[in-house]
Structures are given as C-alpha cells and as structure tokens.
C-alpha atoms as a PDB file:
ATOM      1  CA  UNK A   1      27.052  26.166 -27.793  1.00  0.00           C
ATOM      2  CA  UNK A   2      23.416  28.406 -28.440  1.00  0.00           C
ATOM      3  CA  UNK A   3      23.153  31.503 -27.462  1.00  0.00           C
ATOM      4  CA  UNK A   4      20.855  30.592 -24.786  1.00  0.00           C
ATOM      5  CA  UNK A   5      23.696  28.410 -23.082  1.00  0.00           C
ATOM      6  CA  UNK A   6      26.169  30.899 -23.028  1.00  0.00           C
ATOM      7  CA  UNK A   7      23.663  33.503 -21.302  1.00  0.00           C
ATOM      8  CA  UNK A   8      23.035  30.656 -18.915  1.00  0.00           C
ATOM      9  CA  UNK A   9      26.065  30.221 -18.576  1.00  0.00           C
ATOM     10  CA  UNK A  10      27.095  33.946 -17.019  1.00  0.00           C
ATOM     11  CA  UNK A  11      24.243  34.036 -15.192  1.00  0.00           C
ATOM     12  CA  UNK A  12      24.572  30.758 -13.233  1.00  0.00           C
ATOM     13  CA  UNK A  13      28.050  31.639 -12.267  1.00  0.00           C
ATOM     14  CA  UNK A  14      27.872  34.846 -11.276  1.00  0.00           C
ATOM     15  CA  UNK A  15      26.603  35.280  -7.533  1.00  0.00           C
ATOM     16  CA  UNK A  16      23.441  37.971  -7.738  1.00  0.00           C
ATOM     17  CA  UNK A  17      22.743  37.985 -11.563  1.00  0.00           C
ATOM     18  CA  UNK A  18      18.994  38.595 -12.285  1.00  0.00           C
ATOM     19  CA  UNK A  19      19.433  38.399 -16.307  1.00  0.00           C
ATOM     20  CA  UNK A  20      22.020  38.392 -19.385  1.00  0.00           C
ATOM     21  CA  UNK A  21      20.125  39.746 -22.540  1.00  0.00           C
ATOM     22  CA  UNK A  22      22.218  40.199 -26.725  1.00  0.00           C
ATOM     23  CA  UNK A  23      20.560  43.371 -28.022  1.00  0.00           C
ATOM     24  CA  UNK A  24      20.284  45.362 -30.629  1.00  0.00           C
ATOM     25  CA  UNK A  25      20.772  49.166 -30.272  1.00  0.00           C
ATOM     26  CA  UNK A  26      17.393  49.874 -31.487  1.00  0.00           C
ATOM     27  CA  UNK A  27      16.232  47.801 -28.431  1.00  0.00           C
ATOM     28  CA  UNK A  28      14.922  44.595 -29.890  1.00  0.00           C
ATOM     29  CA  UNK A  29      16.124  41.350 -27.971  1.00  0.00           C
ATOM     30  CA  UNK A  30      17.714  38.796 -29.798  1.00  0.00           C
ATOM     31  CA  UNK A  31      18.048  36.488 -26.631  1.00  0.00           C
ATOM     32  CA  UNK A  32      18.017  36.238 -22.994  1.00  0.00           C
ATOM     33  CA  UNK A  33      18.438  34.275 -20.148  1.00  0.00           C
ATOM     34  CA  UNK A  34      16.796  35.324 -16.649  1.00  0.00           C
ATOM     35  CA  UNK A  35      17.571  33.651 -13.290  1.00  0.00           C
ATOM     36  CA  UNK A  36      15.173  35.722 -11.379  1.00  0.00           C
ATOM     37  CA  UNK A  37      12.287  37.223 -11.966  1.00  0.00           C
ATOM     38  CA  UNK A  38      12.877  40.030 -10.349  1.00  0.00           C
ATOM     39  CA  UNK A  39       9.928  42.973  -9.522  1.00  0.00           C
ATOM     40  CA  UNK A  40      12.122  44.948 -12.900  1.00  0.00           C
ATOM     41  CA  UNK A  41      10.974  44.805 -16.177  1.00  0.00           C
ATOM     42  CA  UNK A  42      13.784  43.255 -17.672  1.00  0.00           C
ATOM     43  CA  UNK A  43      12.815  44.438 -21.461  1.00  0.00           C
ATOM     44  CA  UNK A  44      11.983  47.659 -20.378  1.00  0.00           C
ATOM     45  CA  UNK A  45      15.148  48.262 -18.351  1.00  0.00           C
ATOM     46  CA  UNK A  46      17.311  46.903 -21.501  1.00  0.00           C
ATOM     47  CA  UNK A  47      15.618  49.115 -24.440  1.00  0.00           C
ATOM     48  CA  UNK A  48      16.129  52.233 -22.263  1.00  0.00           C
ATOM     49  CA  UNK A  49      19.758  51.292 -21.669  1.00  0.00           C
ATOM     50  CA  UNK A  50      19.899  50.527 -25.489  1.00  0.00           C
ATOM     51  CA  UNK A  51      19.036  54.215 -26.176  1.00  0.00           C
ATOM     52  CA  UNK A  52      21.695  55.253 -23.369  1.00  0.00           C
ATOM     53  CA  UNK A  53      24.055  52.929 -24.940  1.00  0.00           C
ATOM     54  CA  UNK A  54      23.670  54.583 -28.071  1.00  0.00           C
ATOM     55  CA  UNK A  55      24.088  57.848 -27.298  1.00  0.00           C
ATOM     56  CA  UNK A  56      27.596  57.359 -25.364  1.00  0.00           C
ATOM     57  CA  UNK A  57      29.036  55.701 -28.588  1.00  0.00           C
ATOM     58  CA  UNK A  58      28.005  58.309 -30.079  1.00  0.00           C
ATOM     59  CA  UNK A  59      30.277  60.389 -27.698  1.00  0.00           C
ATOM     60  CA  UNK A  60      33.130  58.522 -27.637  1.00  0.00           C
ATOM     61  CA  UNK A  61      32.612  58.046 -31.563  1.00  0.00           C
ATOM     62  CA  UNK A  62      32.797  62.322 -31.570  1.00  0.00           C
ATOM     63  CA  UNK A  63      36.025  62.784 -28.854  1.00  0.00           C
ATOM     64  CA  UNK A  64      37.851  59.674 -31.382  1.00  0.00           C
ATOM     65  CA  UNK A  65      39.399  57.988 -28.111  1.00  0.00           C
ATOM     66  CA  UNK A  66      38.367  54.751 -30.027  1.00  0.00           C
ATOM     67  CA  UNK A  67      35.715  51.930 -30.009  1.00  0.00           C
ATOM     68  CA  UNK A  68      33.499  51.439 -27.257  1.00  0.00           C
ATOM     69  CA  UNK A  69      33.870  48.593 -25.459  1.00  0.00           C
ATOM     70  CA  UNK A  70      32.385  48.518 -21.979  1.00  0.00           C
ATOM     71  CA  UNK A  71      29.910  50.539 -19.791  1.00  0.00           C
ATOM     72  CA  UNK A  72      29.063  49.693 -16.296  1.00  0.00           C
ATOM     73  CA  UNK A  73      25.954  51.334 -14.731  1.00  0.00           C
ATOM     74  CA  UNK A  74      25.561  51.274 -11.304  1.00  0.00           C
ATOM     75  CA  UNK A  75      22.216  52.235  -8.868  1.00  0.00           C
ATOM     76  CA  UNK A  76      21.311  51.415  -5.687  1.00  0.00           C
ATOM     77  CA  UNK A  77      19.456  48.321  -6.345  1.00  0.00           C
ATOM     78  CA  UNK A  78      21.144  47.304  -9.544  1.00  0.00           C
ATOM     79  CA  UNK A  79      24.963  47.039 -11.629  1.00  0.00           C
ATOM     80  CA  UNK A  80      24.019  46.787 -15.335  1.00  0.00           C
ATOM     81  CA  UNK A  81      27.468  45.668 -17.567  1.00  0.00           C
ATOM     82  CA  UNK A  82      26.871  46.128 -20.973  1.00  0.00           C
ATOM     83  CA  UNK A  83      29.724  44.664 -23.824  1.00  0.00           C
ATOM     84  CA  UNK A  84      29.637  45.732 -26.956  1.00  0.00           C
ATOM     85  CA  UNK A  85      29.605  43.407 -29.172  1.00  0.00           C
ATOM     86  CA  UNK A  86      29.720  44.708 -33.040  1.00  0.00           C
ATOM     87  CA  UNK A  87      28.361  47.545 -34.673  1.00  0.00           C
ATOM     88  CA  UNK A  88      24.808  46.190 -34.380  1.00  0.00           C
ATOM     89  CA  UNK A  89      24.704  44.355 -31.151  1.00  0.00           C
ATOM     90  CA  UNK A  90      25.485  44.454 -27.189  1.00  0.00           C
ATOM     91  CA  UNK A  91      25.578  42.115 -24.327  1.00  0.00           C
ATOM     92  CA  UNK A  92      23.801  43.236 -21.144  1.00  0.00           C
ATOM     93  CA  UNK A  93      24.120  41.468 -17.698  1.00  0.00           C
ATOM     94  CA  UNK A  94      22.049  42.799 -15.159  1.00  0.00           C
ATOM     95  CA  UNK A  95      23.395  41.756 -11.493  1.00  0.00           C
ATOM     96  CA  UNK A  96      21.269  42.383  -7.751  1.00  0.00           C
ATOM     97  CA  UNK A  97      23.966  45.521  -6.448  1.00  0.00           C
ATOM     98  CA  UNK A  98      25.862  43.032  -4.288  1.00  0.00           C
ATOM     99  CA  UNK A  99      26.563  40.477  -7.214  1.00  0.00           C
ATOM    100  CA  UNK A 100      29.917  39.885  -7.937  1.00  0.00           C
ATOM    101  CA  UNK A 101      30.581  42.702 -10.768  1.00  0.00           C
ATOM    102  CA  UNK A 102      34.176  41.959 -11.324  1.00  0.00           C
ATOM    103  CA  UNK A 103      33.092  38.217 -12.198  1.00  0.00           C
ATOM    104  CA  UNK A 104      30.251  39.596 -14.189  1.00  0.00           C
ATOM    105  CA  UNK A 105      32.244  41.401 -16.349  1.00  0.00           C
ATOM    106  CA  UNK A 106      35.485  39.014 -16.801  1.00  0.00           C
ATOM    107  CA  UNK A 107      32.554  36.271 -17.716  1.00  0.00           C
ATOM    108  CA  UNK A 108      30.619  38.763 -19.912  1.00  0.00           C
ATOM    109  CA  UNK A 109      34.153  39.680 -21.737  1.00  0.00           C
ATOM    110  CA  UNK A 110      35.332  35.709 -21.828  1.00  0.00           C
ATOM    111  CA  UNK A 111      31.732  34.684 -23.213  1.00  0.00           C
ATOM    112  CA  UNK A 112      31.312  37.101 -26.058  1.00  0.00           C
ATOM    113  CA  UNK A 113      33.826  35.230 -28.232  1.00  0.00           C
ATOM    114  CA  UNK A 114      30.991  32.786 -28.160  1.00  0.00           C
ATOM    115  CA  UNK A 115      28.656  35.031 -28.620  1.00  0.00           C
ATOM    116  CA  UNK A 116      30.054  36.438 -31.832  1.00  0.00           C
ATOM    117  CA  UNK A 117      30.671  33.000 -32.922  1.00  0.00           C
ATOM    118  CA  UNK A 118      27.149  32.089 -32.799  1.00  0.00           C
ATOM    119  CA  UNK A 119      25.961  34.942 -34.485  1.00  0.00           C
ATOM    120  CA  UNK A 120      28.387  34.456 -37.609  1.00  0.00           C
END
C-alpha cells in the first residue's frame, strides 16, 4: 500500500477529517491526502504545528519522561492529532472539532506501521 492510500485511508473512515499529511519537522510535506478543502490552509496550518511539534520534543526530550509519541491539539473549529513517527518524521490528521477524535487517533496509531513500512 502507497503512502497516499494509507492517508486515504484515515481520512475516509474517520467521520469529520479535513486532511492526513507525513511531515518532516522542518515543515516540508512528504504526502497528503485532503477530503475537504476546507477555508484552512492546510500547509500552512501543518509547518506551524511542525515548529510546535518540535519544540515539545524538545521538552519532553529535557524532563527524560521518554519518547514522544502523541500530541492532540484542540481549538474551537479544529482537533489536530499528530504521531510521531521517527526521529525525522510525523503524521498529522486534521479533523472538523466534532470528528470522531478517538477513531482518528486509534486509525492514525494502527496506520503508521504502514507508514513506516513504506518509508523503509
């Protein structure tokens, strides 16, 4: 399976997703899959998120209470799950605020075996 079919694949089964995105920390995409082109800037949102991602393994890299794994960011209008996914790379879904986030993140988690397969 690409990496393209296993973005679509979150997406398209979890109720309110707007876009799954693999990034790099230093914010460059390496793929993405969008189910709704939403009024955010999808690449915009992720790079910023990239340089908040950054700095909180940074933190948790300082305190030593071991490697990141998860964050969840949640706004009014949005729930952002990001999965680390190796030293260089992260997985990003970004769901509507009503989306199903406990799906979102169980498919984000079960997919990024495939993920890391693909990239190997």
């Amino acid at each position: 399976m690409s990496l393209r079919d296993s973005l679509n694949t979150i997406v398209k089964s979890v109720d309110g997703s707007l876009a799954a995105i693999i990034m790099a920390y230093d914010g460059i995409s390496i793929d993405e899959a969008v189910v709704d082109q939403s009024e955010f800037d999808m690449q915009l949102l992720s790079v910023e998120y990239a340089t908040v991602l950054k700095e909180i393994k940074r933190a948790v890299d300082v305190i030593k209470m071991g490697d990141l794994e998860e964050v969840s960011i949640a706004t009014s209008r949005t729930c952002v799950v990001i999965r680390v996914l190796n030293d260089d790379l992260f997985a990003a879904l970004i769901m509507r605020r009503d989306g199903n986030i406990g799906k979102g993140r169980y498919m984000l988690k079960l997919k990024s075996f495939e993920v890391l397969r693909e990239l190997s």
